[in-house]
Protein backbone atom coordinates (compact mmCIF):
# COMPACT_ATOMS: atom_id res chain seq x y z
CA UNK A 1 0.00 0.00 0.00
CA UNK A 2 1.54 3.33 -1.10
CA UNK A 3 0.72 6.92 0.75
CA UNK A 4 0.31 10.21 -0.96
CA UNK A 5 -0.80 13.88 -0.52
CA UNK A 6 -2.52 15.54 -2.30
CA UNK A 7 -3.45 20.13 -2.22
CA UNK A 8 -6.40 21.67 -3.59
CA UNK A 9 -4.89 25.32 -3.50
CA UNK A 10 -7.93 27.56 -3.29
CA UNK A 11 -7.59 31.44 -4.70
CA UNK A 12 -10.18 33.28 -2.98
CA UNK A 13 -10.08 36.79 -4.03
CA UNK A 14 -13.48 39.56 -4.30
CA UNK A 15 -14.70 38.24 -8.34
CA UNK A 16 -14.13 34.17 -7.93
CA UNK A 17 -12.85 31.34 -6.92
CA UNK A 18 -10.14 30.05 -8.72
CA UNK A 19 -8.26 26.15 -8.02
CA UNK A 20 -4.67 24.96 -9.20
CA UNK A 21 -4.47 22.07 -11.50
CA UNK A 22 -1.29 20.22 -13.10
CA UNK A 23 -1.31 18.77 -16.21
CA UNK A 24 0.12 15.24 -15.46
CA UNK A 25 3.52 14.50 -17.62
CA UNK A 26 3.35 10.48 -17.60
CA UNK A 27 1.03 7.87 -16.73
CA UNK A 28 -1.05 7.08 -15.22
CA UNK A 29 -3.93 10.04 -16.88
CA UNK A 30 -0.55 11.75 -18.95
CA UNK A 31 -2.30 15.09 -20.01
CA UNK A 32 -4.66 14.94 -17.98
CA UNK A 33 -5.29 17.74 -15.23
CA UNK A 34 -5.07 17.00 -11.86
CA UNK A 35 -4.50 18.17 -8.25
CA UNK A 36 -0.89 18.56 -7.26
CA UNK A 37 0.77 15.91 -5.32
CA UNK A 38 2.31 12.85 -4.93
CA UNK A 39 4.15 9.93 -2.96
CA UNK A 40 5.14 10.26 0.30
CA UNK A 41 9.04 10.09 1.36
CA UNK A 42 9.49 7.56 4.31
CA UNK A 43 10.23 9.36 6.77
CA UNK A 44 8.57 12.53 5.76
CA UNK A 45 5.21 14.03 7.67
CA UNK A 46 2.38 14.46 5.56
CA UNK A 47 2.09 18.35 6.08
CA UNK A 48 5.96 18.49 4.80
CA UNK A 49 5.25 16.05 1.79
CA UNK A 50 1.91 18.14 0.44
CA UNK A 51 4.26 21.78 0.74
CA UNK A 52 6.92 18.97 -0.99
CA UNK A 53 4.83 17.76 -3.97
CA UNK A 54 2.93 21.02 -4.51
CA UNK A 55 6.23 23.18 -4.99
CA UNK A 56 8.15 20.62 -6.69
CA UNK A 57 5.21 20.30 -9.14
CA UNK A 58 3.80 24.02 -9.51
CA UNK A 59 6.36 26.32 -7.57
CA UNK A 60 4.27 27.49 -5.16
CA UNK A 61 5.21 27.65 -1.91
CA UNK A 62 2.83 27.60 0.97
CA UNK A 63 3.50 28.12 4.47
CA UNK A 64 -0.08 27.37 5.71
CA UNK A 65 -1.85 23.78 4.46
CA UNK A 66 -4.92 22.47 5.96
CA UNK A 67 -5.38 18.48 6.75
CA UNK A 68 -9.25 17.39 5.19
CA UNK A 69 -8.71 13.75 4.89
CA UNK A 70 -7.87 10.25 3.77
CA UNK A 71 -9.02 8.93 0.32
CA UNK A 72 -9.01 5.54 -0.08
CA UNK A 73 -11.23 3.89 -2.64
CA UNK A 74 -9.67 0.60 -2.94
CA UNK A 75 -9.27 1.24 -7.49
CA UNK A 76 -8.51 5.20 -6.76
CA UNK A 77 -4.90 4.68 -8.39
CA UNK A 78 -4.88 2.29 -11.26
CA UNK A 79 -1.00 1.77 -10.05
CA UNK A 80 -2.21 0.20 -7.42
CA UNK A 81 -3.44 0.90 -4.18
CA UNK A 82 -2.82 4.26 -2.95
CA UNK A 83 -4.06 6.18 0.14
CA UNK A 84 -4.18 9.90 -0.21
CA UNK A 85 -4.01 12.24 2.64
CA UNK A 86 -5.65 15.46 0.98
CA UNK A 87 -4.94 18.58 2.19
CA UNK A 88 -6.01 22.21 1.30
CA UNK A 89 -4.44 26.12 0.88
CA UNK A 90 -5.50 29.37 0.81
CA UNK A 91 -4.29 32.28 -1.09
CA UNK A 92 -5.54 35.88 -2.01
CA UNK A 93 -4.25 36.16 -5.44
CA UNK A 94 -3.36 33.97 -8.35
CA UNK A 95 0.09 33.30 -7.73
CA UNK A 96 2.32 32.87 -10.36
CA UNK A 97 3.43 29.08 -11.19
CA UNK A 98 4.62 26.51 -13.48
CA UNK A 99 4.12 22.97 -14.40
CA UNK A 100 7.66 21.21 -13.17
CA UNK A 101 8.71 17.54 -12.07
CA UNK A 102 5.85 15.90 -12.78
CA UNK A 103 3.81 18.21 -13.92
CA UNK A 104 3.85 19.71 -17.74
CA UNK A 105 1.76 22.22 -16.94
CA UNK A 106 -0.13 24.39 -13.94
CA UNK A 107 -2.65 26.51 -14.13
CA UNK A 108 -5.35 28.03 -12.51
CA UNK A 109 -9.23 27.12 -13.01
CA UNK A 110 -12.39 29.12 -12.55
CA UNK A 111 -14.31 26.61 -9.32
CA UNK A 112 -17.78 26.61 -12.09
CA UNK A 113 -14.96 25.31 -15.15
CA UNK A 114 -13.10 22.68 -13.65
CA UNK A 115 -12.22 20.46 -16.73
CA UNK A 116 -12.30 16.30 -16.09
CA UNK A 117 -9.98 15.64 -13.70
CA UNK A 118 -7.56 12.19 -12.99
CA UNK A 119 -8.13 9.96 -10.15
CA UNK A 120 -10.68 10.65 -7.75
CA UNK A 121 -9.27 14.03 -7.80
CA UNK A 122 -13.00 15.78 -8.80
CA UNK A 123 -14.35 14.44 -5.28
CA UNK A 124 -11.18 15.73 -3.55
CA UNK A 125 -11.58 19.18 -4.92
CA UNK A 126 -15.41 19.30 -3.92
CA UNK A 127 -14.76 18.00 -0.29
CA UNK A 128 -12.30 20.55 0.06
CA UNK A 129 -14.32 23.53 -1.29
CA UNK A 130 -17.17 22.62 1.15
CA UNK A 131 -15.12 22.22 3.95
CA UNK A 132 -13.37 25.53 2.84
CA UNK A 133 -16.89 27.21 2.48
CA UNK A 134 -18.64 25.72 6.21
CA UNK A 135 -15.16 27.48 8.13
CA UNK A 136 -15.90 30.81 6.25
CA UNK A 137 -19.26 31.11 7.59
């Protein structure tokens, strides 16, 4: 059984809600967007693994992630079975980045145009923007 983290980085500004995708370089779903992240080092803590993946992949680099929770749909990863610990970020502006390691590609996506997304990463991203939206209020 392999461990991974996953961020849904959230841009929140005044006009709309925006979410970071990567483009995914090789398989499994090459070219195909997804949330940033990736396999945990062994003796890494999750917190220091999502900042890990999500810089390595888009260049962002964020001081303040949020724990949601464990995905663990048994098929989630056709590499085989992969537990995600998901985790979510905040920032006030669209941040510049770019697809790296991984990644071909990053880019930031209007919430209401969210284009298919790999793994059970769709599910992830909605969990995370109602969790998100319940602290706000």
């Amino acid at each position: 059984i392999s461990v991974s983290t996953d961020c849904v980085v959230i841009c929140k500004n005044e006009r709309n809600e925006k979410i970071l995708l990567v483009k995914r370089k090789k398989d499994p779903y090459k070219n195909s967007w997804a949330i940033p992240g990736g396999f945990l080092e062994r003796d890494e803590p999750l917190e220091a693994g999502a900042a890990r993946e999500l810089k390595e992949e888009t260049g962002l680099d964020l001081k303040e992630l949020h724990q949601l929770k464990a995905f663990g749909k048994v098929h989630r990863d056709p590499r085989g079975r992969t537990i995600s610990i998901a985790f979510y970020g905040v920032v006030n502006s669209e941040e510049k980045v770019k697809g790296s390691d991984d990644a071909a590609d990053a880019k930031w996506f209007h919430v209401e145009n969210l284009p298919e997304l790999a793994f059970d990463h769709a599910e992830i991203v909605k969990y995370a923007l109602a969790t998100f939206h319940s602290k706000k209020s």
